[in-house]
N, C-alpha and C. Protein backbone atom coordinates (compact mmCIF):
# COMPACT_ATOMS: atom_id res chain seq x y z
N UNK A 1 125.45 105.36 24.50
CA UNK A 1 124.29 105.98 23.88
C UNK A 1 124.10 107.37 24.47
N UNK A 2 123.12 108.14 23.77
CA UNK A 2 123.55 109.85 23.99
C UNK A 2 122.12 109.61 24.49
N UNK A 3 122.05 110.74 25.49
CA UNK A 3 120.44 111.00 26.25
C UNK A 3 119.78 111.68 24.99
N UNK A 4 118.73 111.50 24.92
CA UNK A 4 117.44 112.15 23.81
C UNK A 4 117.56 113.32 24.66
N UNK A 5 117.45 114.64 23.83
CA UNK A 5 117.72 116.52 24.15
C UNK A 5 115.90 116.53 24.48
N UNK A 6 115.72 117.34 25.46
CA UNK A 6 114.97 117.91 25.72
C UNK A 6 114.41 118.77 25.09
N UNK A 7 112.99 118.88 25.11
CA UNK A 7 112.39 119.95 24.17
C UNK A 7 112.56 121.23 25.00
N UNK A 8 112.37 122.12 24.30
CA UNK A 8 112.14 123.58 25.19
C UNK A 8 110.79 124.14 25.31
N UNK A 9 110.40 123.98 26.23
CA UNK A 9 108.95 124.67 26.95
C UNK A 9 109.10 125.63 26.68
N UNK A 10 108.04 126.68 25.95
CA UNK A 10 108.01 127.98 26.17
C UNK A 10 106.60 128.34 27.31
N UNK A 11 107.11 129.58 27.43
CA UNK A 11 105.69 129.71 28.58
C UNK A 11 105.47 131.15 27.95
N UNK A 12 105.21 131.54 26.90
CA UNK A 12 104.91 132.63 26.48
C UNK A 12 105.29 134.03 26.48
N UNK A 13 106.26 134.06 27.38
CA UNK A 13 107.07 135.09 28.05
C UNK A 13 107.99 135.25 26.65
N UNK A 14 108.41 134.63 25.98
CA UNK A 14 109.28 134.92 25.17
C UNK A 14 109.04 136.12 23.89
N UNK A 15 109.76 136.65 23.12
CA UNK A 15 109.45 137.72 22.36
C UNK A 15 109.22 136.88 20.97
N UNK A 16 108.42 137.18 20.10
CA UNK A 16 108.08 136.56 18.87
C UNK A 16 108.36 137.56 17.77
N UNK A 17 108.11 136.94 16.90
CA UNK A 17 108.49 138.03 15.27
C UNK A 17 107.90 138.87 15.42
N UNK A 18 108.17 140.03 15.11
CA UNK A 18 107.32 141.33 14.88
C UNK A 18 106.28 141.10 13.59
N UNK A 19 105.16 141.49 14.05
CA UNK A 19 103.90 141.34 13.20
C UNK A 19 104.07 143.06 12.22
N UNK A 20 103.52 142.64 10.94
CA UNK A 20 104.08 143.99 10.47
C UNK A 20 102.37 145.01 11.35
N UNK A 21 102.56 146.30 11.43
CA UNK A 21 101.10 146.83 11.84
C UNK A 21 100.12 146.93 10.60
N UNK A 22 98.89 147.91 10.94
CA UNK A 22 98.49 148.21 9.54
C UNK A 22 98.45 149.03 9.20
N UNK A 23 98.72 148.98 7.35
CA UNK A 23 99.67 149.76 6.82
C UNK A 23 100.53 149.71 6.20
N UNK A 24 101.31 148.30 7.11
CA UNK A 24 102.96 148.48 7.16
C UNK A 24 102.88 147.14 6.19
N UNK A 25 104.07 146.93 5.15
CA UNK A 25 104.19 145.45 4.13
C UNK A 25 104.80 144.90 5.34
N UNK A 26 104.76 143.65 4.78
CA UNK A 26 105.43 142.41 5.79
C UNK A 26 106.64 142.64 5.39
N UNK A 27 107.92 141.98 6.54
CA UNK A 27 109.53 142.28 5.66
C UNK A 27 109.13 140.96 5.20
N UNK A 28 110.28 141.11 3.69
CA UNK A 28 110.47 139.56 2.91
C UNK A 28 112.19 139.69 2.88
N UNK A 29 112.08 138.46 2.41
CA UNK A 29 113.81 138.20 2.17
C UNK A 29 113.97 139.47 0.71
N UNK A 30 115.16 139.59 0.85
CA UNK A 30 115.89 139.76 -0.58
C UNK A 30 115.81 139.26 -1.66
N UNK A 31 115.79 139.37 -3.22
CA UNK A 31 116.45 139.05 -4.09
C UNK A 31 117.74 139.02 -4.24
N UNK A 32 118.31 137.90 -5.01
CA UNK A 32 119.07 138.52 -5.77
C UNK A 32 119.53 140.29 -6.49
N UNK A 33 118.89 140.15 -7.10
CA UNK A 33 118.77 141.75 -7.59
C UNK A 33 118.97 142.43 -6.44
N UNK A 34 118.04 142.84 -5.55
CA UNK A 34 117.74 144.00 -4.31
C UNK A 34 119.15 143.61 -3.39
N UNK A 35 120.07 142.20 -3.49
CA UNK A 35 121.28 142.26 -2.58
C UNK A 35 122.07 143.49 -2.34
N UNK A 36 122.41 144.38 -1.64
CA UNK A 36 123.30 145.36 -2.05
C UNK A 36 124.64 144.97 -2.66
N UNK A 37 125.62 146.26 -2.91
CA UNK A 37 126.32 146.19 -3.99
C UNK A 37 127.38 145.29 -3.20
N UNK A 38 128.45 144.69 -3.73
CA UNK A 38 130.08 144.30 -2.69
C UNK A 38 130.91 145.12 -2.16
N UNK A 39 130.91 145.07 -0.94
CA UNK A 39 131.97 145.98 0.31
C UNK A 39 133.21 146.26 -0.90
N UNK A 40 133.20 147.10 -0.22
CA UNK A 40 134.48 147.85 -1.16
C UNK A 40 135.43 147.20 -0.77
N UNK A 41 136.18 147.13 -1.99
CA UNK A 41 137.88 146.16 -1.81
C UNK A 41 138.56 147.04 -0.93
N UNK A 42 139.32 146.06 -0.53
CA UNK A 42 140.77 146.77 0.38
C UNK A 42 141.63 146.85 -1.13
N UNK A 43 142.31 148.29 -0.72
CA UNK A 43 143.37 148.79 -1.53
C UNK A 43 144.33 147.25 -1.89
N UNK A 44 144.99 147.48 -3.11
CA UNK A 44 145.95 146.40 -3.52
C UNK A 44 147.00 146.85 -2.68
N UNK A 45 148.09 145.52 -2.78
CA UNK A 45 149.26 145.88 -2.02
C UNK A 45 149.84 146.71 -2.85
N UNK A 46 150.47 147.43 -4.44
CA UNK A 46 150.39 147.74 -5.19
C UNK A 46 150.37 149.45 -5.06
N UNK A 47 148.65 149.73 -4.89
CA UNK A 47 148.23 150.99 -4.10
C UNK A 47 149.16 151.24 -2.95
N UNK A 48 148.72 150.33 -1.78
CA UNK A 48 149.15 150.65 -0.79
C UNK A 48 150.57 150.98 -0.49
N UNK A 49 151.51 150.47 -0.92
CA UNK A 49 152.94 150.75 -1.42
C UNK A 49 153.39 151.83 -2.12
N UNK A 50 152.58 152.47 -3.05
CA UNK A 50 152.56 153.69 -3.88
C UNK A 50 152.49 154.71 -2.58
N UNK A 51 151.56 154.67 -1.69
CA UNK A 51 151.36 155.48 -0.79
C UNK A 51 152.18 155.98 0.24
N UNK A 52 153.10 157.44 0.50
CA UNK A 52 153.90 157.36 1.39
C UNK A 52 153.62 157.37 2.56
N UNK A 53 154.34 156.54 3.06
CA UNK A 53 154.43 156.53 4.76
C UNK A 53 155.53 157.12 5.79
N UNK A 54 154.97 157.51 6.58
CA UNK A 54 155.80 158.39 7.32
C UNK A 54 155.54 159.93 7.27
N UNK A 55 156.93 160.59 7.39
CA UNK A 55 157.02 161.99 7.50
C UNK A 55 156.94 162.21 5.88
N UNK A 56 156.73 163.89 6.05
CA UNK A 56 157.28 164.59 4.66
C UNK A 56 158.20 164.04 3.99
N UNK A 57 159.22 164.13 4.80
CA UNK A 57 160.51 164.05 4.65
C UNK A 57 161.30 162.49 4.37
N UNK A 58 160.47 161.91 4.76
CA UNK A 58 160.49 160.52 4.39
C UNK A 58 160.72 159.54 2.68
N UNK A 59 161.86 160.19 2.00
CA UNK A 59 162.18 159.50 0.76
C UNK A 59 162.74 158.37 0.41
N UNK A 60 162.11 157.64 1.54
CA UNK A 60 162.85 155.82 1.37
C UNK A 60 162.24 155.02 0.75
N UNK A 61 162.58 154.15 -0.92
CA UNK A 61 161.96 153.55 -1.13
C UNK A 61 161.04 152.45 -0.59
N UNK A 62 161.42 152.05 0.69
CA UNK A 62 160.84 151.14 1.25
C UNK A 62 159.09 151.47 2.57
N UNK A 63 158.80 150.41 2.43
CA UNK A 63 157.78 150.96 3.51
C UNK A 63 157.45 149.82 4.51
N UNK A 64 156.35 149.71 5.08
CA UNK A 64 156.14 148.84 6.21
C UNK A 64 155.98 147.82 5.70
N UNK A 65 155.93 146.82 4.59
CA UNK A 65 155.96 145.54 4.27
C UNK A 65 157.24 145.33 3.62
N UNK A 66 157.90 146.58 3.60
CA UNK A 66 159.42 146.15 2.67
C UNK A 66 159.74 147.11 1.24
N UNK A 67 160.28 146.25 0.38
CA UNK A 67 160.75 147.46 -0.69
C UNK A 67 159.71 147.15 -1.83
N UNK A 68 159.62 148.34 -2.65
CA UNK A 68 158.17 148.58 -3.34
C UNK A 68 158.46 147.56 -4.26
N UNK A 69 156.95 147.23 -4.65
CA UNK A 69 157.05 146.08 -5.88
C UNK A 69 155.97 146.92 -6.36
N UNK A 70 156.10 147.66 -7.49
CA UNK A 70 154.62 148.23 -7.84
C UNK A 70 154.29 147.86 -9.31
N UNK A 71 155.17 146.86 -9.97
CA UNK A 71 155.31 146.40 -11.33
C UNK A 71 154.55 145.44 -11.26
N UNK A 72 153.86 144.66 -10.14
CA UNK A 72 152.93 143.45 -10.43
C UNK A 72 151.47 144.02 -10.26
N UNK A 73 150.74 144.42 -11.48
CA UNK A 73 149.42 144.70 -10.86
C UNK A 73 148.44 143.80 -11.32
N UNK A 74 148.99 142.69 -11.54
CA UNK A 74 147.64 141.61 -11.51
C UNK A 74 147.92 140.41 -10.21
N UNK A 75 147.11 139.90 -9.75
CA UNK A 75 147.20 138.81 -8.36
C UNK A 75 148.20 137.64 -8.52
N UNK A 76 148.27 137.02 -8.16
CA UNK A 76 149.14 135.60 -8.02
C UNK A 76 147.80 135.07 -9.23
N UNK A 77 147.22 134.21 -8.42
CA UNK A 77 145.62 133.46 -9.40
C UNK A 77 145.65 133.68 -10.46
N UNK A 78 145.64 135.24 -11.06
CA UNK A 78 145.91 135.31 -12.64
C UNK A 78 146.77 135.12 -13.48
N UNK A 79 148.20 135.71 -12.78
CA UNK A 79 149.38 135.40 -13.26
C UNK A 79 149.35 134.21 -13.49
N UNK A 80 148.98 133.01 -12.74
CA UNK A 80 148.81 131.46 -12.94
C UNK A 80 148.13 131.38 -14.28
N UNK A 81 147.46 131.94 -13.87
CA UNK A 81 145.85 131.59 -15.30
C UNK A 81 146.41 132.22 -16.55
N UNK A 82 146.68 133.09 -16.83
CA UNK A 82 147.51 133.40 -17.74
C UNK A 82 148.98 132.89 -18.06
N UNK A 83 149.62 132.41 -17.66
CA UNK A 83 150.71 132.00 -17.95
C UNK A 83 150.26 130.66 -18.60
N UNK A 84 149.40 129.71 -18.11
CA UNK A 84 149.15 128.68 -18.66
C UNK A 84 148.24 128.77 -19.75
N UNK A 85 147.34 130.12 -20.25
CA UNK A 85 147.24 129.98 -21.13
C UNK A 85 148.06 130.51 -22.09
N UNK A 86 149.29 131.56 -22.35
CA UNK A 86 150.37 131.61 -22.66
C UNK A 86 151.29 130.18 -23.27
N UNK A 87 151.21 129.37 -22.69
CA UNK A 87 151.76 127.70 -22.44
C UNK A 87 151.00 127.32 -23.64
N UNK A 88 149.56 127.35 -23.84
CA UNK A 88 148.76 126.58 -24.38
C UNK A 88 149.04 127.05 -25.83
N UNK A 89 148.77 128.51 -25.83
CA UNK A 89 149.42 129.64 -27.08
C UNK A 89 150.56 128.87 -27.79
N UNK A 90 151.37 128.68 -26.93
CA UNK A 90 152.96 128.63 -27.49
C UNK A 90 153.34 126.82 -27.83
N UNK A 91 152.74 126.03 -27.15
CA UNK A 91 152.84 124.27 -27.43
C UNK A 91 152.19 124.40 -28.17
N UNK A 92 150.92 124.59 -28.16
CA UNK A 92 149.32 123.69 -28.55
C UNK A 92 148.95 122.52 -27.68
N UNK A 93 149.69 122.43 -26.91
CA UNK A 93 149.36 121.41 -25.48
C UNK A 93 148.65 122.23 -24.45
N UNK A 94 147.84 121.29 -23.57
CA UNK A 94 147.17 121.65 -22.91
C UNK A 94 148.52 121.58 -21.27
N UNK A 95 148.10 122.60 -20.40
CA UNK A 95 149.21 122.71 -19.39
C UNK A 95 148.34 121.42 -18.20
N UNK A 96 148.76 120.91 -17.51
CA UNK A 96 148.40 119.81 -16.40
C UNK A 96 148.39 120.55 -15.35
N UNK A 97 149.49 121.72 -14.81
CA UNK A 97 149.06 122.56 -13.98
C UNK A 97 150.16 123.59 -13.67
N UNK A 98 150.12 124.29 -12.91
CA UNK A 98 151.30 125.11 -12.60
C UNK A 98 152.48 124.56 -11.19
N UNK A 99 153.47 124.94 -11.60
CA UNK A 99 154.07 123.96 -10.31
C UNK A 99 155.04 125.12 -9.12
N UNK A 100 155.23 126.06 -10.07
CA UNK A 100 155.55 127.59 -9.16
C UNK A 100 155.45 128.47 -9.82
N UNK A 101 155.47 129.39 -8.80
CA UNK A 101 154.76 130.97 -9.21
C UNK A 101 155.58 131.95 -8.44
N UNK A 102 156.61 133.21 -8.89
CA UNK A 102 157.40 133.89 -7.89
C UNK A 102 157.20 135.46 -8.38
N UNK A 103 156.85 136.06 -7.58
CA UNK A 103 156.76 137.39 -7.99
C UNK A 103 157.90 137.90 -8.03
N UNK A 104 158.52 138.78 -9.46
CA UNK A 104 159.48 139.51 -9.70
C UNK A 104 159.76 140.97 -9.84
N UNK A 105 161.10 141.73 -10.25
CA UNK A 105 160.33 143.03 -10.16
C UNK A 105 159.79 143.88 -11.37
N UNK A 106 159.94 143.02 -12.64
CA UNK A 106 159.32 143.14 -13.35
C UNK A 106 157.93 142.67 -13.72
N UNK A 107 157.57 141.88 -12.87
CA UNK A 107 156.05 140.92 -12.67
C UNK A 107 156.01 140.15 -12.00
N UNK A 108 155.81 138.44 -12.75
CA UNK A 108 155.74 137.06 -12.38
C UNK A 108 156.95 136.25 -12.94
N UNK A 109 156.91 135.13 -12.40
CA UNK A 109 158.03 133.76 -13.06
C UNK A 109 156.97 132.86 -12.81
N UNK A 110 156.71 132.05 -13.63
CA UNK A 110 155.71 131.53 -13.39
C UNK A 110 156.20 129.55 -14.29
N UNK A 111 156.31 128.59 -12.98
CA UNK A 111 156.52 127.49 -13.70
C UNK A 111 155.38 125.99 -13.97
N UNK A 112 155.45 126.32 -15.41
CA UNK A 112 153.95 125.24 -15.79
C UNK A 112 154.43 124.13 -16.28
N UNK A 113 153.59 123.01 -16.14
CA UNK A 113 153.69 121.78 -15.94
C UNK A 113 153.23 121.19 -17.37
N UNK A 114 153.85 120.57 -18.80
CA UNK A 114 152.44 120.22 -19.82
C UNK A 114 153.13 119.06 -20.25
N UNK A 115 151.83 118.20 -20.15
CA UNK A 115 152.31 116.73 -20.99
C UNK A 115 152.75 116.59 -22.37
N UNK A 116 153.75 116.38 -22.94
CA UNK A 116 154.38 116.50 -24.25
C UNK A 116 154.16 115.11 -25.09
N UNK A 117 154.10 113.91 -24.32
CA UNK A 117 153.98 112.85 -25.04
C UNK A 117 153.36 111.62 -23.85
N UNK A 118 152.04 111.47 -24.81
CA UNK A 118 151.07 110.36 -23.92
C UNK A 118 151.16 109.19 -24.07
N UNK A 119 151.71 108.44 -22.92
CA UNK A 119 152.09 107.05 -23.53
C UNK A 119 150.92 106.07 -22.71
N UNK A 120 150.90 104.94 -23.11
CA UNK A 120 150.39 103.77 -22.19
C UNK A 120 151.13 102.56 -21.41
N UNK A 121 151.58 102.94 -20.32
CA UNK A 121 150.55 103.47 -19.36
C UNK A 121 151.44 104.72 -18.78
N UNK A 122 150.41 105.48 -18.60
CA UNK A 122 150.49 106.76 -18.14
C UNK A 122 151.51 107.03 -17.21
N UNK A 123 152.29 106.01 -16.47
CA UNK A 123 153.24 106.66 -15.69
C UNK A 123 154.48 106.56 -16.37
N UNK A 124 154.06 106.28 -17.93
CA UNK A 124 155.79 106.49 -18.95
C UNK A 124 154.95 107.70 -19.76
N UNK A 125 153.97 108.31 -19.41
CA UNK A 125 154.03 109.91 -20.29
C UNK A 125 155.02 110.73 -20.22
N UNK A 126 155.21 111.90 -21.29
CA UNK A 126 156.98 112.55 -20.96
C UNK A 126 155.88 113.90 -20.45
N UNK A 127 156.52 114.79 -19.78
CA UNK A 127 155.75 115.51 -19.09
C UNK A 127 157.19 117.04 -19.49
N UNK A 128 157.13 118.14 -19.51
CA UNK A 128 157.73 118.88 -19.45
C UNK A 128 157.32 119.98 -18.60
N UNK A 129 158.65 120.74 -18.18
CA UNK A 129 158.23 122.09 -17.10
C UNK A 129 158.86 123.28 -17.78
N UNK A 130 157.71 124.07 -17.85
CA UNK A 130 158.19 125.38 -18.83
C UNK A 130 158.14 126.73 -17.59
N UNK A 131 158.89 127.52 -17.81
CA UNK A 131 159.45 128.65 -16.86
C UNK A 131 158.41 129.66 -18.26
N UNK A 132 157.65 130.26 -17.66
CA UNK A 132 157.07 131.80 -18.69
C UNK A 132 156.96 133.07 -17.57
N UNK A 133 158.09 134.14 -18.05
CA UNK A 133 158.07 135.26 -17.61
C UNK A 133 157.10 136.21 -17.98
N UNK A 134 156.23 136.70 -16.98
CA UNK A 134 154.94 137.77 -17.36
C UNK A 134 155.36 138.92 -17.13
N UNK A 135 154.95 140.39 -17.65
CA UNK A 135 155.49 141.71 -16.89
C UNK A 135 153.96 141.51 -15.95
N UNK A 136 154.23 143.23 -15.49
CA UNK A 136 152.78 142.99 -14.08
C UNK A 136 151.29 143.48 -14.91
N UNK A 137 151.26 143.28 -16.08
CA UNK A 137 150.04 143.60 -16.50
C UNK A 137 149.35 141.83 -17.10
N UNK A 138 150.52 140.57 -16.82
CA UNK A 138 150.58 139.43 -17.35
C UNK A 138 150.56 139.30 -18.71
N UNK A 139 151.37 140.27 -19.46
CA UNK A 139 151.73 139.87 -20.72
C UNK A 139 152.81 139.59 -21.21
N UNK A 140 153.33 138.37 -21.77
CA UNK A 140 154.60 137.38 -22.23
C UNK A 140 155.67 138.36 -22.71
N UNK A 141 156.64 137.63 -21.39
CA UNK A 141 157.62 138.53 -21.68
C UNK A 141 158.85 137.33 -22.14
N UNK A 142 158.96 136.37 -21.54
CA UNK A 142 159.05 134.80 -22.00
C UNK A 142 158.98 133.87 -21.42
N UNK A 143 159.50 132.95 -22.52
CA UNK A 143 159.03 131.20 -22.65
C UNK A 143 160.32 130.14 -22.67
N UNK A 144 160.29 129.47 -21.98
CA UNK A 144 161.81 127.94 -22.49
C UNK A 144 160.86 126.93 -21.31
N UNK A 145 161.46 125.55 -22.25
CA UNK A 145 161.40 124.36 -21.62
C UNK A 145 162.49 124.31 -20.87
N UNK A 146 162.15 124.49 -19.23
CA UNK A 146 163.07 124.08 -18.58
C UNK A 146 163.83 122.52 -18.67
N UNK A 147 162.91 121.73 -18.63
CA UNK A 147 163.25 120.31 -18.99
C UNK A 147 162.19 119.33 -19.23
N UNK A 148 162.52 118.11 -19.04
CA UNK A 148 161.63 116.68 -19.81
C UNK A 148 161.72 116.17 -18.70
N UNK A 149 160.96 115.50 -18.22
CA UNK A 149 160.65 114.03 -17.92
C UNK A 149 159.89 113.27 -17.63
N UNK A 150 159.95 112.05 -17.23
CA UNK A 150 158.65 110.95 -17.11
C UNK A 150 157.67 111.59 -15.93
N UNK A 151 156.30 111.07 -16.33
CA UNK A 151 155.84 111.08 -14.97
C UNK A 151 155.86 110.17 -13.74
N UNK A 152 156.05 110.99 -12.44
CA UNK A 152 156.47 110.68 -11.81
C UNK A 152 157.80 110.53 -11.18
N UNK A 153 159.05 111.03 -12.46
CA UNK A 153 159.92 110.75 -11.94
C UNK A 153 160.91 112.16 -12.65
N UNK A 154 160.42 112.98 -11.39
CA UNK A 154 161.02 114.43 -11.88
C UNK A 154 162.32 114.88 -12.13
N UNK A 155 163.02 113.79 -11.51
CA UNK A 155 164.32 113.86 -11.08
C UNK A 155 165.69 113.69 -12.69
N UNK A 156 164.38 112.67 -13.36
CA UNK A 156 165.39 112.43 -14.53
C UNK A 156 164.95 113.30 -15.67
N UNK A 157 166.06 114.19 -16.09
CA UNK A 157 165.47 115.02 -16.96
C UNK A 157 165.90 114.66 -18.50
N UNK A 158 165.55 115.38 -19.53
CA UNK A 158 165.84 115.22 -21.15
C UNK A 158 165.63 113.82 -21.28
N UNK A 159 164.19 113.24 -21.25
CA UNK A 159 164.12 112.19 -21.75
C UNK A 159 163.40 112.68 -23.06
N UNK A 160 163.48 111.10 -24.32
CA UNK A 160 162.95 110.71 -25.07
C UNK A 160 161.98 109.96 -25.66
């Protein structure tokens, strides 16, 4: 069993809220509204890569994170979000989820997950994985069914 915490005695010595004077409004919290605006973003990697580093003289495509990728200017998160709705565009199936995502140097590769045929019980649904290439603004550059198979069992592909 835990000892019961002690209260804390004050003996008056301590400093208390500031009383507003008179004159003065009381402080209140914030609104909503009155919140200030959001800290300014940090530059994209994107930006920051555009930017040379080094000397003058310095004409190397590459910089301190490596060689420029300046063709992706939308995030990972969207590229996702868009590709699957791309997916949705192009089946009329709804996507189950995304299963990889690789930045290229023309954009994204982006691989989505969509159920093709719902069976009972659900672990004989046919499930397919579609590969959709985005450029970096995430607009369809393309589409293929990589393959078929059951759920759960990724391994066997082109089923029926």
């Amino acid at each position: 069993m835990s000892e019961p915490r002690a209260r804390r005695r004050t003996t008056g010595d301590e400093p208390r809220a500031r009383r507003p004077t008179a004159g003065e409004e009381p402080r209140r919290r914030r609104t909503a509204e009155e919140e200030p605006a959001e800290p300014p973003r940090r530059r994209r990697a994107a930006e920051e890569e555009a930017q040379p580093r080094g000397g003058a003289d310095d004409d190397s495509p590459s910089t301190a994170r490596g060689p420029r990728r300046g063709a992706a200017r939308i995030g990972a998160p969207e590229a996702a979000s868009r590709a699957a709705a791309h997916v949705r565009t192009m089946t009329g199936r709804s996507p189950e989820g995304v299963t990889s995502l690789e930045r290229t140097e023309d954009g994204w590769r982006v691989g989505v997950e969509v159920l093709e045929s719902r069976r009972v019980p659900d672990s004989t649904d046919i499930l397919a994985e579609c590969t959709v290439e985005l450029d970096g603004d995430g607009e369809l550059l393309s589409f293929r069914r990589a393959s078929r198979y059951y759920r759960g069992r990724a391994g066997q592909e082109d089923q029926s």
